[in-house]
Protein backbone atom coordinates (compact mmCIF):
# COMPACT_ATOMS: atom_id res chain seq x y z
CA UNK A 1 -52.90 21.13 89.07
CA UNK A 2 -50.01 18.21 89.46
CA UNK A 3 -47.74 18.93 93.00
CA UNK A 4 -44.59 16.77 92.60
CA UNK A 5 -43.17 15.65 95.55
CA UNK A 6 -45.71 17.75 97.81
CA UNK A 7 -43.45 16.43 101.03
CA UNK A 8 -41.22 19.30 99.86
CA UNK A 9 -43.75 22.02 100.11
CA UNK A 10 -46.15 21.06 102.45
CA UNK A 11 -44.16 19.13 105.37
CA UNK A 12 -45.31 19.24 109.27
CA UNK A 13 -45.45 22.98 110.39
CA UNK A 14 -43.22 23.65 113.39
CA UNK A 15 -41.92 26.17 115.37
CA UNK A 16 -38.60 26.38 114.00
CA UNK A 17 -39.61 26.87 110.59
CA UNK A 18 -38.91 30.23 108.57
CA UNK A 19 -41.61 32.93 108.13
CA UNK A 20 -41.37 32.87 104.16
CA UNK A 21 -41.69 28.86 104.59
CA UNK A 22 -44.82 29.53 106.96
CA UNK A 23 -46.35 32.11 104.60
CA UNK A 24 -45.96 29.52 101.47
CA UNK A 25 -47.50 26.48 103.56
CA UNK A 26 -50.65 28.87 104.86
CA UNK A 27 -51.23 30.53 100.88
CA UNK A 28 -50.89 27.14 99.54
CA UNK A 29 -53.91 26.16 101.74
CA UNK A 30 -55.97 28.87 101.17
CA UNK A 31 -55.24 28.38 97.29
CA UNK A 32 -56.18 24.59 97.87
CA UNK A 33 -59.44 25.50 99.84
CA UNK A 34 -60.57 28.25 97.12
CA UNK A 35 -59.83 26.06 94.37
CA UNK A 36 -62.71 27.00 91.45
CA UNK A 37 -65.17 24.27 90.43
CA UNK A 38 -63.47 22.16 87.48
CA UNK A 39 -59.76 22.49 89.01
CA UNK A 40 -58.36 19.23 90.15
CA UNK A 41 -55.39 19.09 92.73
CA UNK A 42 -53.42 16.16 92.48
CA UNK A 43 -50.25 15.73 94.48
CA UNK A 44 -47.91 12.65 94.70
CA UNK A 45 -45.09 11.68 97.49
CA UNK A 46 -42.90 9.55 99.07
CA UNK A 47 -43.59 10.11 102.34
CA UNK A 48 -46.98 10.96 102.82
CA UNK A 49 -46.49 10.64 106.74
CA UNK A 50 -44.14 14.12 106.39
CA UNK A 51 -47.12 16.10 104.92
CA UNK A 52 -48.49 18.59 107.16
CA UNK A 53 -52.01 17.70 108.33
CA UNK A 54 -54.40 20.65 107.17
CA UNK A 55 -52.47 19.50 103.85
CA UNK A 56 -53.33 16.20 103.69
CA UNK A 57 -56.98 16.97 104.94
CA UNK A 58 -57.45 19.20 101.97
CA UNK A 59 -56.05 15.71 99.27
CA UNK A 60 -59.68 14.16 99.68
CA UNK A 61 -58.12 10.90 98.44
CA UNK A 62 -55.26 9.55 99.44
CA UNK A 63 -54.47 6.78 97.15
CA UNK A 64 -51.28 4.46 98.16
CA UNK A 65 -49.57 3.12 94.17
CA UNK A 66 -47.84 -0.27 95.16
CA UNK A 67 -45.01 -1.23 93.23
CA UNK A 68 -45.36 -2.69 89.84
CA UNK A 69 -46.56 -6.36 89.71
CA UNK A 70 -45.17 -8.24 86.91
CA UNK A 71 -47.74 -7.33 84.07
CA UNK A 72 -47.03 -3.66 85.01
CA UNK A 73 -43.03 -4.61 84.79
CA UNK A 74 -43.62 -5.45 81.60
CA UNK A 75 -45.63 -2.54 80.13
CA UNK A 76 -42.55 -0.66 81.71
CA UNK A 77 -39.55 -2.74 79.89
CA UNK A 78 -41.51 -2.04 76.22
CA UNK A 79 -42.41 1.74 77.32
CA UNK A 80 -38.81 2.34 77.67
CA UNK A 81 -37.59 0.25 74.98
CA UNK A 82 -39.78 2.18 72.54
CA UNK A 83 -38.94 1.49 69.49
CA UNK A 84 -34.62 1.11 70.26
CA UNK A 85 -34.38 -1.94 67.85
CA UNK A 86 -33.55 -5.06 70.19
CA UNK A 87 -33.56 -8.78 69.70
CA UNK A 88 -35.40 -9.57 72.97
CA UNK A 89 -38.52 -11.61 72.00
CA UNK A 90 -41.77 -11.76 74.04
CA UNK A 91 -40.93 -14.34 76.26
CA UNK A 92 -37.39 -13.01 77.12
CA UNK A 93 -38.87 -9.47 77.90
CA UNK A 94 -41.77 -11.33 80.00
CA UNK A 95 -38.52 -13.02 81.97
CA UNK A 96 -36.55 -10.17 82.78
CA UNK A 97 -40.35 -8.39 83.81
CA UNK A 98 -40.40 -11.29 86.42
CA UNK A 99 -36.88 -11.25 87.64
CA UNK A 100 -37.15 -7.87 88.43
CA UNK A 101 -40.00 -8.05 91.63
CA UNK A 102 -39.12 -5.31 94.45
CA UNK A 103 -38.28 -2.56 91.30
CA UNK A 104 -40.31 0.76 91.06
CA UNK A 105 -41.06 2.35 88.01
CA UNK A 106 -37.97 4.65 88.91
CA UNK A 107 -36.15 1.89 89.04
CA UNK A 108 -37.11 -0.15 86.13
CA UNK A 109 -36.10 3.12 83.86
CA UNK A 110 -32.96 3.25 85.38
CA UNK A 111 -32.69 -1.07 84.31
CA UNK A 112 -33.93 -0.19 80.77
CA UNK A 113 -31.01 2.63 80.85
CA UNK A 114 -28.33 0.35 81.47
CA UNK A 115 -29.16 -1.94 79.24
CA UNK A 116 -29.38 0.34 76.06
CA UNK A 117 -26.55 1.62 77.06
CA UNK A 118 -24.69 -2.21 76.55
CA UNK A 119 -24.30 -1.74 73.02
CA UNK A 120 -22.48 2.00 73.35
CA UNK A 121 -20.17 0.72 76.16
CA UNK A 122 -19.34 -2.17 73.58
CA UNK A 123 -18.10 0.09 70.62
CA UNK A 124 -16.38 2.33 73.09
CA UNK A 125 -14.49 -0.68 74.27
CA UNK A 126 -14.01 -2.49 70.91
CA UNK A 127 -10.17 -2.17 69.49
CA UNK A 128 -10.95 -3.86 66.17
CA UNK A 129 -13.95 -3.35 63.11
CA UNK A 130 -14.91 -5.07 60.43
CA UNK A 131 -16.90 -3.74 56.99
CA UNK A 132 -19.98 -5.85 56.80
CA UNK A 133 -21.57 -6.07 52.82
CA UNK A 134 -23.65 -3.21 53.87
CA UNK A 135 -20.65 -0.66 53.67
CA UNK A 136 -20.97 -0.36 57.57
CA UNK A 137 -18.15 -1.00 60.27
CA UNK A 138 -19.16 -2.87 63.31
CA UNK A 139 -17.18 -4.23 66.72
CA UNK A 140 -15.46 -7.46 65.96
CA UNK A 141 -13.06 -9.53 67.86
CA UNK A 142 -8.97 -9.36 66.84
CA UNK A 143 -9.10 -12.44 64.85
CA UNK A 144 -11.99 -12.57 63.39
CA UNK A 145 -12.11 -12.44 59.19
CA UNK A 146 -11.57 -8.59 57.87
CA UNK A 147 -11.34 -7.39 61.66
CA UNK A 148 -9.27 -4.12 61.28
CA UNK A 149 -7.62 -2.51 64.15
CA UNK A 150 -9.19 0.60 64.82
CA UNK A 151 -11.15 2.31 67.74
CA UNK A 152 -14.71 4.10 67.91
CA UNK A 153 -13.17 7.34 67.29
CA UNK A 154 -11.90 6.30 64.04
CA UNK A 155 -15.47 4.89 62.53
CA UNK A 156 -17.19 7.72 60.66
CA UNK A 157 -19.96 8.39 61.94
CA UNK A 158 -22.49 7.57 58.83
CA UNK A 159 -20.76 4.11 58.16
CA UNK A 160 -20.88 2.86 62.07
CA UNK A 161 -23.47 0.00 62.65
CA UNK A 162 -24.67 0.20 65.92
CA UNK A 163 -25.19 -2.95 67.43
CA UNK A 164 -28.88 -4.52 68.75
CA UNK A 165 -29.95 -4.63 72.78
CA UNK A 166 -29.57 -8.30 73.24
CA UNK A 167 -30.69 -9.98 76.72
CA UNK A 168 -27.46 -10.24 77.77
CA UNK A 169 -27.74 -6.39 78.11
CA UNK A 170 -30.57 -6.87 80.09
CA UNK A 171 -28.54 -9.77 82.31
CA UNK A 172 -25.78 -7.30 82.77
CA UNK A 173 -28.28 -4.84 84.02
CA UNK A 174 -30.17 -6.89 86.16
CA UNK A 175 -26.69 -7.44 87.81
CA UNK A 176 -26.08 -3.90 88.31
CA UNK A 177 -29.30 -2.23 89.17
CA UNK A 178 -30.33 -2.63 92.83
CA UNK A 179 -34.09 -1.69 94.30
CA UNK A 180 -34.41 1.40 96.27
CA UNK A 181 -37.34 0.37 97.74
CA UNK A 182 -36.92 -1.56 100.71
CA UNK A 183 -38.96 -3.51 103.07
CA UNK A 184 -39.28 -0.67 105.70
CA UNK A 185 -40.20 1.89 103.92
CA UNK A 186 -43.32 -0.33 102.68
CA UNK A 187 -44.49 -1.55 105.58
CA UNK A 188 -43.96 2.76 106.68
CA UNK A 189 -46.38 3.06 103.16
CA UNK A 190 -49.07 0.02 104.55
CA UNK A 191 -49.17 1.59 108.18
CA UNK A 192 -50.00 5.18 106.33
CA UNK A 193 -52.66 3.45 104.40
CA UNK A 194 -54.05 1.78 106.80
CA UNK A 195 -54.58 4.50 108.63
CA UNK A 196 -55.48 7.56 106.48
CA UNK A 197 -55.68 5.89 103.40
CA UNK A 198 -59.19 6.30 101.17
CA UNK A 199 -59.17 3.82 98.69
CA UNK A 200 -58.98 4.05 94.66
């Protein structure tokens, strides 16, 4: 059993809390306690320190996940590539992976995002097409040869040729996309590990 964002559930009991959140908190440890032989109970957070502490007694393990180090950064740019046709080569994708220390995984989708969408925010911005030999219409400047004035809306739909993620998309991105990670809240992660953590 996966609990997502367990802070949400299973923060500090208090006085002030409601009866029905109370209740929840108490069943949840019972549940936890009488969990049958095979069951894993895995939980993940972002503040670990907020969990109440009969909850975190009952995760055995407490395992702190640093941010991604470059080779990890890089498994993450072709995960969320997939298989969106780009013209990045193996060396370009390993420099963006470096460039982008201090991202988390969240953040490095969010990168990836803006990036594939470059090529969309090109055609929606292009004013003129050409007809390549293919039969397919793709963004062209105003005087280049056979560009015809005519916007996205006007390109059917089966003849439009979208265009490939280039690294300037990925320049443009790493522009835009800012970490949301900062220094306190890791050193707030190390303290937490430091003291309660168990290891890997």
């Amino acid at each position: 059993m996966f609990i997502d964002e367990a802070d949400a559930l299973c923060t500090a009991r208090s006085d002030t809390e409601t009866d029905a959140s109370r209740r929840l908190k108490n069943e949840l440890l019972v549940r936890m306690s009488d969990a049958p032989e095979g069951v894993l109970v895995l939980g993940a957070t972002n503040l670990p320190w907020a969990l109440d502490a009969a909850i975190r007694r009952r995760f055995e393990r407490r395992i702190y996940i640093p941010l991604p180090d470059e080779l990890a950064r890089l498994g993450l740019l072709r995960i969320h590539l997939g298989a969106t046709p780009h013209t990045l080569t193996a060396n370009a994708l390993a420099s963006v992976a470096k460039r982008c220390e201090g991202l988390s995984g969240a953040d490095m989708s969010v990168l990836v995002r803006d990036a594939l969408f470059g090529p969309v925010r090109e055609l929606q911005h292009a004013t003129h097409f050409q007809k390549g030999t293919d039969g397919r219409w793709s963004a062209a400047q105003p005087n280049a040869p056979g560009a015809t004035p005519m916007t996205l809306m006007q390109v059917p739909a089966t003849q439009l040729s979208t265009p490939l993620v280039t690294q300037q998309h990925f320049e443009r991105a790493l522009r835009n996309v800012r970490p949301t990670v900062g220094k306190a809240d890791l050193q707030q992660h190390e303290q937490f590990t430091r003291e309660f953590g168990t290891g890997s």
